[in-house]
C-alpha atoms as a PDB file:
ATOM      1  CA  UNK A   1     -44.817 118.117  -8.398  1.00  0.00           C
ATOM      2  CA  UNK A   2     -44.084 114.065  -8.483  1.00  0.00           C
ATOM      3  CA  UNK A   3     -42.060 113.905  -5.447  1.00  0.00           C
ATOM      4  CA  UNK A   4     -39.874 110.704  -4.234  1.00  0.00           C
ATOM      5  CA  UNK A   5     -41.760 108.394  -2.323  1.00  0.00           C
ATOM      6  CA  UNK A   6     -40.936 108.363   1.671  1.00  0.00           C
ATOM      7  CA  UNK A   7     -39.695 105.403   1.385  1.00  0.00           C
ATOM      8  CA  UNK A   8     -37.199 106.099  -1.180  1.00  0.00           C
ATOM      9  CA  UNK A   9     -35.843 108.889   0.961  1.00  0.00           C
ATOM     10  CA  UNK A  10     -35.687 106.073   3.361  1.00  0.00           C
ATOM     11  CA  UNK A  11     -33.428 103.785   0.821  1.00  0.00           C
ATOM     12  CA  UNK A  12     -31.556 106.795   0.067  1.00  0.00           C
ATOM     13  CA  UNK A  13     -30.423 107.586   3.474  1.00  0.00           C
ATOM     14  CA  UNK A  14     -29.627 103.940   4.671  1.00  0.00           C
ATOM     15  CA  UNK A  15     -27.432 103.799   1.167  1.00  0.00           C
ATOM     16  CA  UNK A  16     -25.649 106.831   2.003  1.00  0.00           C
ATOM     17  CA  UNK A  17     -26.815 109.329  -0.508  1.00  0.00           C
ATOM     18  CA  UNK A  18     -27.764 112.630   0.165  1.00  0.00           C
ATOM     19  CA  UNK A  19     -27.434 113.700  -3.436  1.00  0.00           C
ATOM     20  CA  UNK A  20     -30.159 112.813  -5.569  1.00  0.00           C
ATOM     21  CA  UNK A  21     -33.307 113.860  -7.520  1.00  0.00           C
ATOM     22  CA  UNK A  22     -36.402 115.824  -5.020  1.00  0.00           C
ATOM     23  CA  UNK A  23     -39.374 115.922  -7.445  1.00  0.00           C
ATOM     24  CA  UNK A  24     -40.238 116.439 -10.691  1.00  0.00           C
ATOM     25  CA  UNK A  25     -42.885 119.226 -11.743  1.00  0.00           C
ATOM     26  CA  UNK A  26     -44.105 120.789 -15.494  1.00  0.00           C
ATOM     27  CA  UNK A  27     -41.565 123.403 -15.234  1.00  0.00           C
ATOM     28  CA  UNK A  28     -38.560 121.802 -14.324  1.00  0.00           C
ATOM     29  CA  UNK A  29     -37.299 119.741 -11.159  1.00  0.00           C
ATOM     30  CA  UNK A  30     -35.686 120.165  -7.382  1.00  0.00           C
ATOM     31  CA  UNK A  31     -32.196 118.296  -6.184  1.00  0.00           C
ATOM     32  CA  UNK A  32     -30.724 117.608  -3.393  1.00  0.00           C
ATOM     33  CA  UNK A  33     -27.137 118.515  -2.606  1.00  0.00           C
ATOM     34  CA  UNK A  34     -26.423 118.046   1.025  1.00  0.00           C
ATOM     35  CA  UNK A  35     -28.215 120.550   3.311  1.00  0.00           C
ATOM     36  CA  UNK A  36     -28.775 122.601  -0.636  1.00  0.00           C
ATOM     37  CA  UNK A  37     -31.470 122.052  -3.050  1.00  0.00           C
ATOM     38  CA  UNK A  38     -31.061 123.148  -6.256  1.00  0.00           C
ATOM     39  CA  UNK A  39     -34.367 123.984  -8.724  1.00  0.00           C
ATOM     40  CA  UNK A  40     -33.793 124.023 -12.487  1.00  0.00           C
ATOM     41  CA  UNK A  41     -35.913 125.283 -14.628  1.00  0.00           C
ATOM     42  CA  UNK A  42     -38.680 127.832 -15.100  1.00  0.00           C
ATOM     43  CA  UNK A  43     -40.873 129.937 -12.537  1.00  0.00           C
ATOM     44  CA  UNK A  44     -40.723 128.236  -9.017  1.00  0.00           C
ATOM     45  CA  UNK A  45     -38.653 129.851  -6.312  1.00  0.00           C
ATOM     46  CA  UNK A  46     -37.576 127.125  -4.071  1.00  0.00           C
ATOM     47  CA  UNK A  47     -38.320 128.489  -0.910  1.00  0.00           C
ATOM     48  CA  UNK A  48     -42.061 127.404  -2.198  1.00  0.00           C
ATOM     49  CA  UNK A  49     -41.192 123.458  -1.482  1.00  0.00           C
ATOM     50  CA  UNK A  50     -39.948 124.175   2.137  1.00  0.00           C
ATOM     51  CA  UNK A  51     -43.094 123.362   3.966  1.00  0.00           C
ATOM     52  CA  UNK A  52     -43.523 119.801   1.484  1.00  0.00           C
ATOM     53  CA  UNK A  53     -40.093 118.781   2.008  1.00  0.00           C
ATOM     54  CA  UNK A  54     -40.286 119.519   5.554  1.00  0.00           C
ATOM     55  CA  UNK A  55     -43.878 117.795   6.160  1.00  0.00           C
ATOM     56  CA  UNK A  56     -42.479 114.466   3.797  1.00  0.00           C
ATOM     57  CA  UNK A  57     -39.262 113.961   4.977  1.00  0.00           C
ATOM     58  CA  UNK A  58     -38.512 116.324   7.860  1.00  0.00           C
ATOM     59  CA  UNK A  59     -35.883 117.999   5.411  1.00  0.00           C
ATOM     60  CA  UNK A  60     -34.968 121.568   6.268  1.00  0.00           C
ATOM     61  CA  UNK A  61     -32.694 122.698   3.554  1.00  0.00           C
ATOM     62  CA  UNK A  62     -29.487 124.898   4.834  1.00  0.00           C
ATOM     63  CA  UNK A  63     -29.627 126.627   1.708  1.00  0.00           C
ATOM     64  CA  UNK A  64     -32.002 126.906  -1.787  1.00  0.00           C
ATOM     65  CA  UNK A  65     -30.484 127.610  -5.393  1.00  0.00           C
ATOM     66  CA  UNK A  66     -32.157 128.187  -9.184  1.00  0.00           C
ATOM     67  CA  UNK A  67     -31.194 127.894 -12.440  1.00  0.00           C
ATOM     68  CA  UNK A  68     -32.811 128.809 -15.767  1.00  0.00           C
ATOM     69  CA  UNK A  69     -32.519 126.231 -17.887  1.00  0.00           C
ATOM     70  CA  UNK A  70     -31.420 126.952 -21.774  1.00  0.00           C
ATOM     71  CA  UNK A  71     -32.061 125.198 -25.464  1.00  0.00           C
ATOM     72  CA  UNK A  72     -28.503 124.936 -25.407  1.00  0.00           C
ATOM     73  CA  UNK A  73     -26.261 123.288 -23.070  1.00  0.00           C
ATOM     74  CA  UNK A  74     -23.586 125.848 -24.034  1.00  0.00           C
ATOM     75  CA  UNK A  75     -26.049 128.479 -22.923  1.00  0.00           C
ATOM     76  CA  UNK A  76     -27.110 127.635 -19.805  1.00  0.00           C
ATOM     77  CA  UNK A  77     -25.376 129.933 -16.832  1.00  0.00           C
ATOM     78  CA  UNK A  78     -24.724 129.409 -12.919  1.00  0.00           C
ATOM     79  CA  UNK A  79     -27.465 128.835 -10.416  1.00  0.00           C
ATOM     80  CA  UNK A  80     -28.578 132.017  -8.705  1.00  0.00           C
ATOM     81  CA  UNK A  81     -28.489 131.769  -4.735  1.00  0.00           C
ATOM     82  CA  UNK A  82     -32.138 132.351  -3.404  1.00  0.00           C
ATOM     83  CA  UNK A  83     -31.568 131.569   0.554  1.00  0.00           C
ATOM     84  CA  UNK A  84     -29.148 130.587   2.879  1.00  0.00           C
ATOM     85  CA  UNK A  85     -25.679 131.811   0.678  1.00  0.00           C
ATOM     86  CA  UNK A  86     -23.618 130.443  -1.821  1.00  0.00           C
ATOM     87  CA  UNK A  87     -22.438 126.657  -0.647  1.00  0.00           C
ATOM     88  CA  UNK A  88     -19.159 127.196  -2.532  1.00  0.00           C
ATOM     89  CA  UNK A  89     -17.608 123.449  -3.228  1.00  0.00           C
ATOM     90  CA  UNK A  90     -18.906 120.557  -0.790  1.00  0.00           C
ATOM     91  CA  UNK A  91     -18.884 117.160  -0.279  1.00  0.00           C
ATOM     92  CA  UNK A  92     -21.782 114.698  -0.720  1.00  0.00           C
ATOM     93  CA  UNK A  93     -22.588 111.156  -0.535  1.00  0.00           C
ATOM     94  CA  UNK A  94     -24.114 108.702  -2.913  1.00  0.00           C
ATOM     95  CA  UNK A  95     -24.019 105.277  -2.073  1.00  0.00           C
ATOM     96  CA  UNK A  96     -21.264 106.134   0.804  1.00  0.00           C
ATOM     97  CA  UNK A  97     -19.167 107.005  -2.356  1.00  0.00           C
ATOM     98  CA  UNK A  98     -17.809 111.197  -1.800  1.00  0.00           C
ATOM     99  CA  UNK A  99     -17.702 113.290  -3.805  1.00  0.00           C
ATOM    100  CA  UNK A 100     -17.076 117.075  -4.684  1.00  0.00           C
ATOM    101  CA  UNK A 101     -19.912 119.460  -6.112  1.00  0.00           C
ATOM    102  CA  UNK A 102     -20.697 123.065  -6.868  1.00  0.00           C
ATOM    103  CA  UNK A 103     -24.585 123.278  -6.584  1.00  0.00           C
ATOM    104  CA  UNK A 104     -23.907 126.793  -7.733  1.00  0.00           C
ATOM    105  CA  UNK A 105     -21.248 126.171 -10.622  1.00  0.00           C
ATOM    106  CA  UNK A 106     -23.203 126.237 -14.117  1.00  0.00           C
ATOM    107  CA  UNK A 107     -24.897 123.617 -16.262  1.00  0.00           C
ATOM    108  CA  UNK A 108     -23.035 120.968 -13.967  1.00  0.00           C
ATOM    109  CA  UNK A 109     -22.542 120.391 -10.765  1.00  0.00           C
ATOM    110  CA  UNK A 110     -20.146 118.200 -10.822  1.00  0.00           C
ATOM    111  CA  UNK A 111     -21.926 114.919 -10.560  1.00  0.00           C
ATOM    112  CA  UNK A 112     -24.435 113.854 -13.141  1.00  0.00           C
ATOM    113  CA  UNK A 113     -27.034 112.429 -10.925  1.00  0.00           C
ATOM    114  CA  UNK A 114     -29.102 110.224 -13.751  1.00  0.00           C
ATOM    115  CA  UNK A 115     -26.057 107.864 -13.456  1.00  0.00           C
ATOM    116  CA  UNK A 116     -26.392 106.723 -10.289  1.00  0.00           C
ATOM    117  CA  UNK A 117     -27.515 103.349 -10.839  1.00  0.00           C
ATOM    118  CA  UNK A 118     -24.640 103.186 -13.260  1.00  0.00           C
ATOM    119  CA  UNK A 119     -22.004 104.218 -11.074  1.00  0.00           C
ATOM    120  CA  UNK A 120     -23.419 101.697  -8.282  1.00  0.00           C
ATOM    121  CA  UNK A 121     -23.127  99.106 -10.890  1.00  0.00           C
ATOM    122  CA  UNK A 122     -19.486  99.798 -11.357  1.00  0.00           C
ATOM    123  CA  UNK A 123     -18.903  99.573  -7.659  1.00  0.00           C
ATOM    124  CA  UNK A 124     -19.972  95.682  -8.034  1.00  0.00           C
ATOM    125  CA  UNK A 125     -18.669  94.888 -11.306  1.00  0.00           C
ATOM    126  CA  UNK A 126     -15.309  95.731  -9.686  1.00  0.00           C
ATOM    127  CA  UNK A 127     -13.005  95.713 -12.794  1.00  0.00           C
ATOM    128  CA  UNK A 128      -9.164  95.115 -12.969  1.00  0.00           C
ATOM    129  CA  UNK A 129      -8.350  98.097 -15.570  1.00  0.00           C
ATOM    130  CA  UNK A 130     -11.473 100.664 -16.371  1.00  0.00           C
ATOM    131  CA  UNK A 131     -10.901 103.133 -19.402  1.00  0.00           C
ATOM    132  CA  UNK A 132     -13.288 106.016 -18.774  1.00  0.00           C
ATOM    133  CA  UNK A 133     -13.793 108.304 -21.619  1.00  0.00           C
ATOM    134  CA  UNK A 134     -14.920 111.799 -21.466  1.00  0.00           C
ATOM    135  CA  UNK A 135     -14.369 111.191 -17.281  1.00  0.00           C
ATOM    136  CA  UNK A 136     -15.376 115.010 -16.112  1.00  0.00           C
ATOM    137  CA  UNK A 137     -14.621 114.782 -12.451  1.00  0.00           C
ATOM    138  CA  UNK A 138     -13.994 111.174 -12.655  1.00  0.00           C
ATOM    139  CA  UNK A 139     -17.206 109.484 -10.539  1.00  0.00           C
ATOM    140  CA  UNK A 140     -17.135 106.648 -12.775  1.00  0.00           C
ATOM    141  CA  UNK A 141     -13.447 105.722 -12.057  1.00  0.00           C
ATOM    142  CA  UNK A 142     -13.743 106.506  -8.324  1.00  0.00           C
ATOM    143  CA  UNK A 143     -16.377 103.940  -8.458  1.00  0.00           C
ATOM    144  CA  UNK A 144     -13.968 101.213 -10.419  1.00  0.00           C
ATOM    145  CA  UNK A 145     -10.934 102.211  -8.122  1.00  0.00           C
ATOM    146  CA  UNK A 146     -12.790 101.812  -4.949  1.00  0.00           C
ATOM    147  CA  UNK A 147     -13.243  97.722  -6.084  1.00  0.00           C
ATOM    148  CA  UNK A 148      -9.411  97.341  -6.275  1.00  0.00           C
ATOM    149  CA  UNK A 149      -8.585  97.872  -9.867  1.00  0.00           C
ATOM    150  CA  UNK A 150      -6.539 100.499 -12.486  1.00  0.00           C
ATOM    151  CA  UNK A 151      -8.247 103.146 -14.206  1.00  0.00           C
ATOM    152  CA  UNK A 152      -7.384 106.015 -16.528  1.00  0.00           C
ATOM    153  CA  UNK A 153      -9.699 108.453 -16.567  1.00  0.00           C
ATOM    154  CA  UNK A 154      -9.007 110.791 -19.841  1.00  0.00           C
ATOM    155  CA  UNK A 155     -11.028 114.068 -20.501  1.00  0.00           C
ATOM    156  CA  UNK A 156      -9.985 117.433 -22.170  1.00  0.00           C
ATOM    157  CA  UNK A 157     -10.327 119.478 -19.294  1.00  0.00           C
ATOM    158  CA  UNK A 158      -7.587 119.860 -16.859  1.00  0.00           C
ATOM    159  CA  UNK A 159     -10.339 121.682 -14.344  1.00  0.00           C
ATOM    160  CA  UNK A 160     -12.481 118.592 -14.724  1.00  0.00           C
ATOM    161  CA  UNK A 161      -9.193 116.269 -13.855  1.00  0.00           C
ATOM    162  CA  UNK A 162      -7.908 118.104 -10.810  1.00  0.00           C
ATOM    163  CA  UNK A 163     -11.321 117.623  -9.315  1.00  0.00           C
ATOM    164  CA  UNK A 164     -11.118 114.049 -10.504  1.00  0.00           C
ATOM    165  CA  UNK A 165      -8.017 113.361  -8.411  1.00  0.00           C
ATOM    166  CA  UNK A 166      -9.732 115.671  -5.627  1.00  0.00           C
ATOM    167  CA  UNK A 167     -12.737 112.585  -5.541  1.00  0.00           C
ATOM    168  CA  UNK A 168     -10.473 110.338  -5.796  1.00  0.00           C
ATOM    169  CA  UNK A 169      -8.242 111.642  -2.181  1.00  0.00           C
ATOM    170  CA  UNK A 170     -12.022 112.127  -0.497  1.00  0.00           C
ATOM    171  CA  UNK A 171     -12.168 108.482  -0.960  1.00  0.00           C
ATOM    172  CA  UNK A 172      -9.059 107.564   0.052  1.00  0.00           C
ATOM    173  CA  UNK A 173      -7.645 106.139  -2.935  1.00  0.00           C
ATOM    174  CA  UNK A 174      -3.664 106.852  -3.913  1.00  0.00           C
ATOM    175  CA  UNK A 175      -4.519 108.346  -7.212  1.00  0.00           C
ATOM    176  CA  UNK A 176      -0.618 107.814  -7.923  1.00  0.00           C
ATOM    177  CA  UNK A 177      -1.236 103.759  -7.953  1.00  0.00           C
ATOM    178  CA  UNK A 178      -2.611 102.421 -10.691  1.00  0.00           C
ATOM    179  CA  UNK A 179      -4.167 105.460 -12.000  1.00  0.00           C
ATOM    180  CA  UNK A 180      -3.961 107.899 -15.017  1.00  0.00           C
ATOM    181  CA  UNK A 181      -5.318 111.248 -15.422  1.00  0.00           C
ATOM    182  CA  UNK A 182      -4.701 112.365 -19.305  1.00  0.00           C
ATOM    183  CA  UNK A 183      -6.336 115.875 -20.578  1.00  0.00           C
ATOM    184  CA  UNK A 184      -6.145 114.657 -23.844  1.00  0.00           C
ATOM    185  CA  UNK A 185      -9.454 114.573 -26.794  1.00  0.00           C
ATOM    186  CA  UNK A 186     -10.703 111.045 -26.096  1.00  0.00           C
ATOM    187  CA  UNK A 187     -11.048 110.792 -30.331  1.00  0.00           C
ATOM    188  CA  UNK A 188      -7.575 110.952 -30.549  1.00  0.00           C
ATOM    189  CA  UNK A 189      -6.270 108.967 -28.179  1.00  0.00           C
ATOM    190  CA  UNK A 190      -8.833 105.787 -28.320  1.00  0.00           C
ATOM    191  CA  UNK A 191      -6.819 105.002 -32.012  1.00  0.00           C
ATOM    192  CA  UNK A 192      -3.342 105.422 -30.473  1.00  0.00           C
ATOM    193  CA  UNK A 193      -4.634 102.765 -27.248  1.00  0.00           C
ATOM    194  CA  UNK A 194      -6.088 100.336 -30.194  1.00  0.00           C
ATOM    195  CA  UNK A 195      -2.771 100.805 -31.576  1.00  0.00           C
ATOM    196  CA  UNK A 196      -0.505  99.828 -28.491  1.00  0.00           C
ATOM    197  CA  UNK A 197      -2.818  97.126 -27.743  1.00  0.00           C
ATOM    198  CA  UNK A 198      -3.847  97.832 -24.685  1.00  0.00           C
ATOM    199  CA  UNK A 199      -7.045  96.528 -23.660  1.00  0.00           C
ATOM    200  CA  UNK A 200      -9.878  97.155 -20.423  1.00  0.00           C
ATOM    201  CA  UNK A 201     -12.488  95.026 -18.561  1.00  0.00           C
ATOM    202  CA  UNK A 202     -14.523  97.491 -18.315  1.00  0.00           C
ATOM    203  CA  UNK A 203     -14.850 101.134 -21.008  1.00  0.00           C
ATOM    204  CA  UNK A 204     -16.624 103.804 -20.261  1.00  0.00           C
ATOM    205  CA  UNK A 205     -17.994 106.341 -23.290  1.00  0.00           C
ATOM    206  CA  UNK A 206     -20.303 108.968 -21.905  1.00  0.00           C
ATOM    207  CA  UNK A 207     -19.984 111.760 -24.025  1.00  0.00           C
ATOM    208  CA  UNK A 208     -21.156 115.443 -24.626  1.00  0.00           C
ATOM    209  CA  UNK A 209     -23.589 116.176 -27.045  1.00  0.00           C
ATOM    210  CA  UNK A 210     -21.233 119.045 -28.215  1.00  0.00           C
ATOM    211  CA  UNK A 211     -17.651 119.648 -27.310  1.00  0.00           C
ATOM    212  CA  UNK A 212     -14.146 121.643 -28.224  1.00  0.00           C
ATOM    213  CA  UNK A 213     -10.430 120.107 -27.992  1.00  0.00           C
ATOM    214  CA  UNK A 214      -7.854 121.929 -29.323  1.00  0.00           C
ATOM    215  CA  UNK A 215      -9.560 123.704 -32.039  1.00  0.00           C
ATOM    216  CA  UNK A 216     -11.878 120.718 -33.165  1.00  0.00           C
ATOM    217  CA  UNK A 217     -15.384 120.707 -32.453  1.00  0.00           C
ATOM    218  CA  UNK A 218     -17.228 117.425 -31.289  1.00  0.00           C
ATOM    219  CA  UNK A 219     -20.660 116.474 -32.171  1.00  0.00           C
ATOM    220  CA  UNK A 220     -22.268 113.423 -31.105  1.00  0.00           C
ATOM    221  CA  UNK A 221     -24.178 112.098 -33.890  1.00  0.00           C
ATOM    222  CA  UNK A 222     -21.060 112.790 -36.288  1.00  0.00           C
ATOM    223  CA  UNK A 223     -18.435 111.497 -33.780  1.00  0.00           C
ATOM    224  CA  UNK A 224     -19.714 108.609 -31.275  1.00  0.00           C
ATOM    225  CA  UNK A 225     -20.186 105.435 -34.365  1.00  0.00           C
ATOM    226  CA  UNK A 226     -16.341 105.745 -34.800  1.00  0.00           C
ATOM    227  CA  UNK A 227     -15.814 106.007 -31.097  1.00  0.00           C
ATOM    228  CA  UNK A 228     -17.803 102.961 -30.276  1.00  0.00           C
ATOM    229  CA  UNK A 229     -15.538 100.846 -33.304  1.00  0.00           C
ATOM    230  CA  UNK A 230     -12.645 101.861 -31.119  1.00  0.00           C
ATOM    231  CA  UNK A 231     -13.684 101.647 -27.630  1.00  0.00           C
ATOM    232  CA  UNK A 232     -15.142  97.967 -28.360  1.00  0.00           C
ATOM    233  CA  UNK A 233     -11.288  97.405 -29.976  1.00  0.00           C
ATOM    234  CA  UNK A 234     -10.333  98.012 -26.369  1.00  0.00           C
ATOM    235  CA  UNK A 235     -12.616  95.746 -24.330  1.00  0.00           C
ATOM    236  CA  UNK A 236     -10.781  92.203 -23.284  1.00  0.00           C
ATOM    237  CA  UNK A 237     -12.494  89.176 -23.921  1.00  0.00           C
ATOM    238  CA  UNK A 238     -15.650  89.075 -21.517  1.00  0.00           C
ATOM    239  CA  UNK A 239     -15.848  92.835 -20.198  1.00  0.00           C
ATOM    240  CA  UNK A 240     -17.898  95.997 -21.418  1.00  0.00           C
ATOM    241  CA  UNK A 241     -18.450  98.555 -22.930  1.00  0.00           C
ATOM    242  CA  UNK A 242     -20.519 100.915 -21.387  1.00  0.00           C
ATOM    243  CA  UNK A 243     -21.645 103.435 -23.672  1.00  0.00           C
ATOM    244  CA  UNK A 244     -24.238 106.795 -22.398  1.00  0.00           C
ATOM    245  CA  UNK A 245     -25.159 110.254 -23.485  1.00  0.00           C
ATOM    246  CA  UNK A 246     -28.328 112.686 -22.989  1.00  0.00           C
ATOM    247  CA  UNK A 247     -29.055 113.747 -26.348  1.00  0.00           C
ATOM    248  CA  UNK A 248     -32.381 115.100 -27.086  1.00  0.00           C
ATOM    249  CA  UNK A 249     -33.573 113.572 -30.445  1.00  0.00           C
ATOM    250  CA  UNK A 250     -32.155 109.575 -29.779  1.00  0.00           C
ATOM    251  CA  UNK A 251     -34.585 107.247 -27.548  1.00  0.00           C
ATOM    252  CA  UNK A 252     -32.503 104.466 -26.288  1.00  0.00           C
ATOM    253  CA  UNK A 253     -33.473 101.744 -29.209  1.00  0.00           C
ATOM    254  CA  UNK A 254     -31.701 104.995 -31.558  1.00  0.00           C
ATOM    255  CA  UNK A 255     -28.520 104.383 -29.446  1.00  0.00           C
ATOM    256  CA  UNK A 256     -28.997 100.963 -29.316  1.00  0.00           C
ATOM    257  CA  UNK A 257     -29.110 100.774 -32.912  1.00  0.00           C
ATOM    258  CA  UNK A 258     -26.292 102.864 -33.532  1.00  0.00           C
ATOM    259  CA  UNK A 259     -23.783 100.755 -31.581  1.00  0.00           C
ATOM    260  CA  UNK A 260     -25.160  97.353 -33.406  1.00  0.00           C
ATOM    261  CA  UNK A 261     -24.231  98.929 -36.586  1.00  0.00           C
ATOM    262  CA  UNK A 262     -21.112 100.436 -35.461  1.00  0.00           C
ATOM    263  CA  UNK A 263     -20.073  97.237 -34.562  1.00  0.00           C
ATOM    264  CA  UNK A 264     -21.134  95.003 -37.322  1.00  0.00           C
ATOM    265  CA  UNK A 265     -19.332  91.521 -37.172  1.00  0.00           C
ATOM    266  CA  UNK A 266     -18.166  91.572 -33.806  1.00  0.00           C
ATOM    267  CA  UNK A 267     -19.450  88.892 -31.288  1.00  0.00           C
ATOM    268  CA  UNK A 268     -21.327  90.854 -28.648  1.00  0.00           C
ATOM    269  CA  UNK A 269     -24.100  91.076 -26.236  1.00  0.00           C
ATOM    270  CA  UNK A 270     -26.249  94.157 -25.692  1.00  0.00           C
ATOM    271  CA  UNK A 271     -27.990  95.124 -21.818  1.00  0.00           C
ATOM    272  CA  UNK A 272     -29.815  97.760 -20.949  1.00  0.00           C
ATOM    273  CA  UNK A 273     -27.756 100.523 -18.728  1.00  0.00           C
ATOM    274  CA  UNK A 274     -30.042 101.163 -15.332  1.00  0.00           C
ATOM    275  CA  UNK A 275     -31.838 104.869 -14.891  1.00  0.00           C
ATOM    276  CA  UNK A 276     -33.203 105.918 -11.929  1.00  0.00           C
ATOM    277  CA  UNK A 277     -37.104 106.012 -11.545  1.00  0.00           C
ATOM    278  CA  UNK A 278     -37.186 109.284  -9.550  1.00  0.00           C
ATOM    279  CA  UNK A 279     -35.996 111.481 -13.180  1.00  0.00           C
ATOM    280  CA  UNK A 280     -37.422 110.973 -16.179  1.00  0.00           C
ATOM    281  CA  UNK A 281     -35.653 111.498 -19.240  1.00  0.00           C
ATOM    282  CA  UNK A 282     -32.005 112.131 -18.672  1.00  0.00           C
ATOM    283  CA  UNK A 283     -29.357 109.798 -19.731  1.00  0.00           C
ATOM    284  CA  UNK A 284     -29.657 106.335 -21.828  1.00  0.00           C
ATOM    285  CA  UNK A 285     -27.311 103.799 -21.768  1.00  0.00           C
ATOM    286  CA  UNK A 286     -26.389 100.734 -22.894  1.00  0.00           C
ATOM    287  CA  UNK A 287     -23.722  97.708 -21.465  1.00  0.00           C
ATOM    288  CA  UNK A 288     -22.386  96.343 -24.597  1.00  0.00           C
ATOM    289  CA  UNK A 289     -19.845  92.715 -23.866  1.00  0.00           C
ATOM    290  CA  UNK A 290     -17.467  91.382 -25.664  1.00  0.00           C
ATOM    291  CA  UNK A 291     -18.320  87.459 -26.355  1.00  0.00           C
END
């Protein structure tokens, strides 16, 4: 098992964060959510990582959870409860930002932990008006609201929304200033924004690999060039586009490459989004501005 360093738990708990990535074995890896951990993958029982977590970081889990993890995404099915009960909801912390997870709830938890550094970045790019695409329960536009500005977080999901607006009251935020929740398919209604002219400092397109919204089926490498055309459409002068997904057979120069020819002609500059050290794989991203 490649745990976090000491030191890192160190960072982590003078940050506020006390959801994050544990270690990372052959079979499959161990988070942290709260006084839970959650293993996913093949094999371990979690109880087996007591003694290590308690002898590096003096970390007595409250609880322990596992999950089998499937080819598919659409396959994959809650976590099982192993000790200490089913946590139900809870809150937890990353980066003094709250929000609300289900460590037992299915493929997700609520909170995609491989964006962390990308969510932290949106807490100090502080944009006026944030588009977020695809917003599940709405951690990137909790992180845009929280620096002062508008956002309008749209996803197909109603579920996904009401927790959305639940992260945003944890924080404090008056999701009925400045802020739009639409359960609408973002294809659709990215042309009908281009259309009213409406334009963002900062987008953000983190998609499924796979989806369904109202009888039409999503699929990422069919789907995301035309998305990126219209989501750029959107960005005013000098913001960004930040565009993400976790799909198995594109490295990040694939998605890199994609968006460049998406957006053949426009005046642009292309960064690299920021993944954190402590999981491998998971999500690339790009930050894609408007010249």
């Amino acid at each position: 098992m490649r745990w976090i360093s000491e030191d890192q738990w160190e960072r982590f708990a003078q940050e506020g964060t006390d959801a994050h990535r544990l270690g990372t074995g052959p079979g499959g890896w161990l988070d942290r959510y709260g006084e839970w951990v959650l293993w996913s993958g093949a094999g371990d029982d979690p109880r087996c990582f007591a003694g290590e977590l308690f002898s590096r970081f003096g970390f007595a889990p409250r609880g322990c959870l596992a999950r089998e993890l499937a080819r598919d995404a659409r396959d994959h099915t809650p976590a099982r409860v192993v000790d200490g009960g089913d946590p139900g909801a809870l809150t937890v912390r990353e980066s003094g930002v709250a929000y609300r997870v289900e460590p037992a709830g299915g493929y997700s938890t609520g909170l995609f932990l491989d964006q962390r550094l990308n969510r932290r970045w949106v807490l100090g790019l502080r944009p006026a008006r944030t588009l977020n695409l695809f917003a599940y329960t709405g951690s990137f536009s909790v992180c845009a609201a929280l620096g002062g500005g508008g956002t309008m977080s749209v996803d197909a999901g109603r579920r996904a929304l009401a927790r959305a607006r639940e992260n945003f009251a944890l924080n404090s935020i008056d999701a009925t200033a400045g802020h739009r929740f639409v359960a609408e398919d973002a294809t659709k209604i990215v042309p009908r924004l281009v259309r009213r002219g409406e334009a963002f400092d900062l987008v953000v397109l983190d998609p499924p690999t796979f989806g369904r919204s109202g009888g039409r089926v999503f699929r990422i490498a069919d789907d995301l060039p035309g998305l990126v055309r219209g989501c750029f459409a959107l960005v005013a002068p000098g913001g960004t586009l930040l565009v993400s997904c976790n799909y198995g057979p594109w490295s990040a120069a694939d998605l890199r490459g994609l968006c460049e020819d998406a957006l053949r002609g426009e005046a642009f500059r292309v960064a690299p989004g920021e993944h954190p050290a402590e999981i491998p794989g998971g999500a690339i991203s790009w930050r894609i501005a408007r010249m």
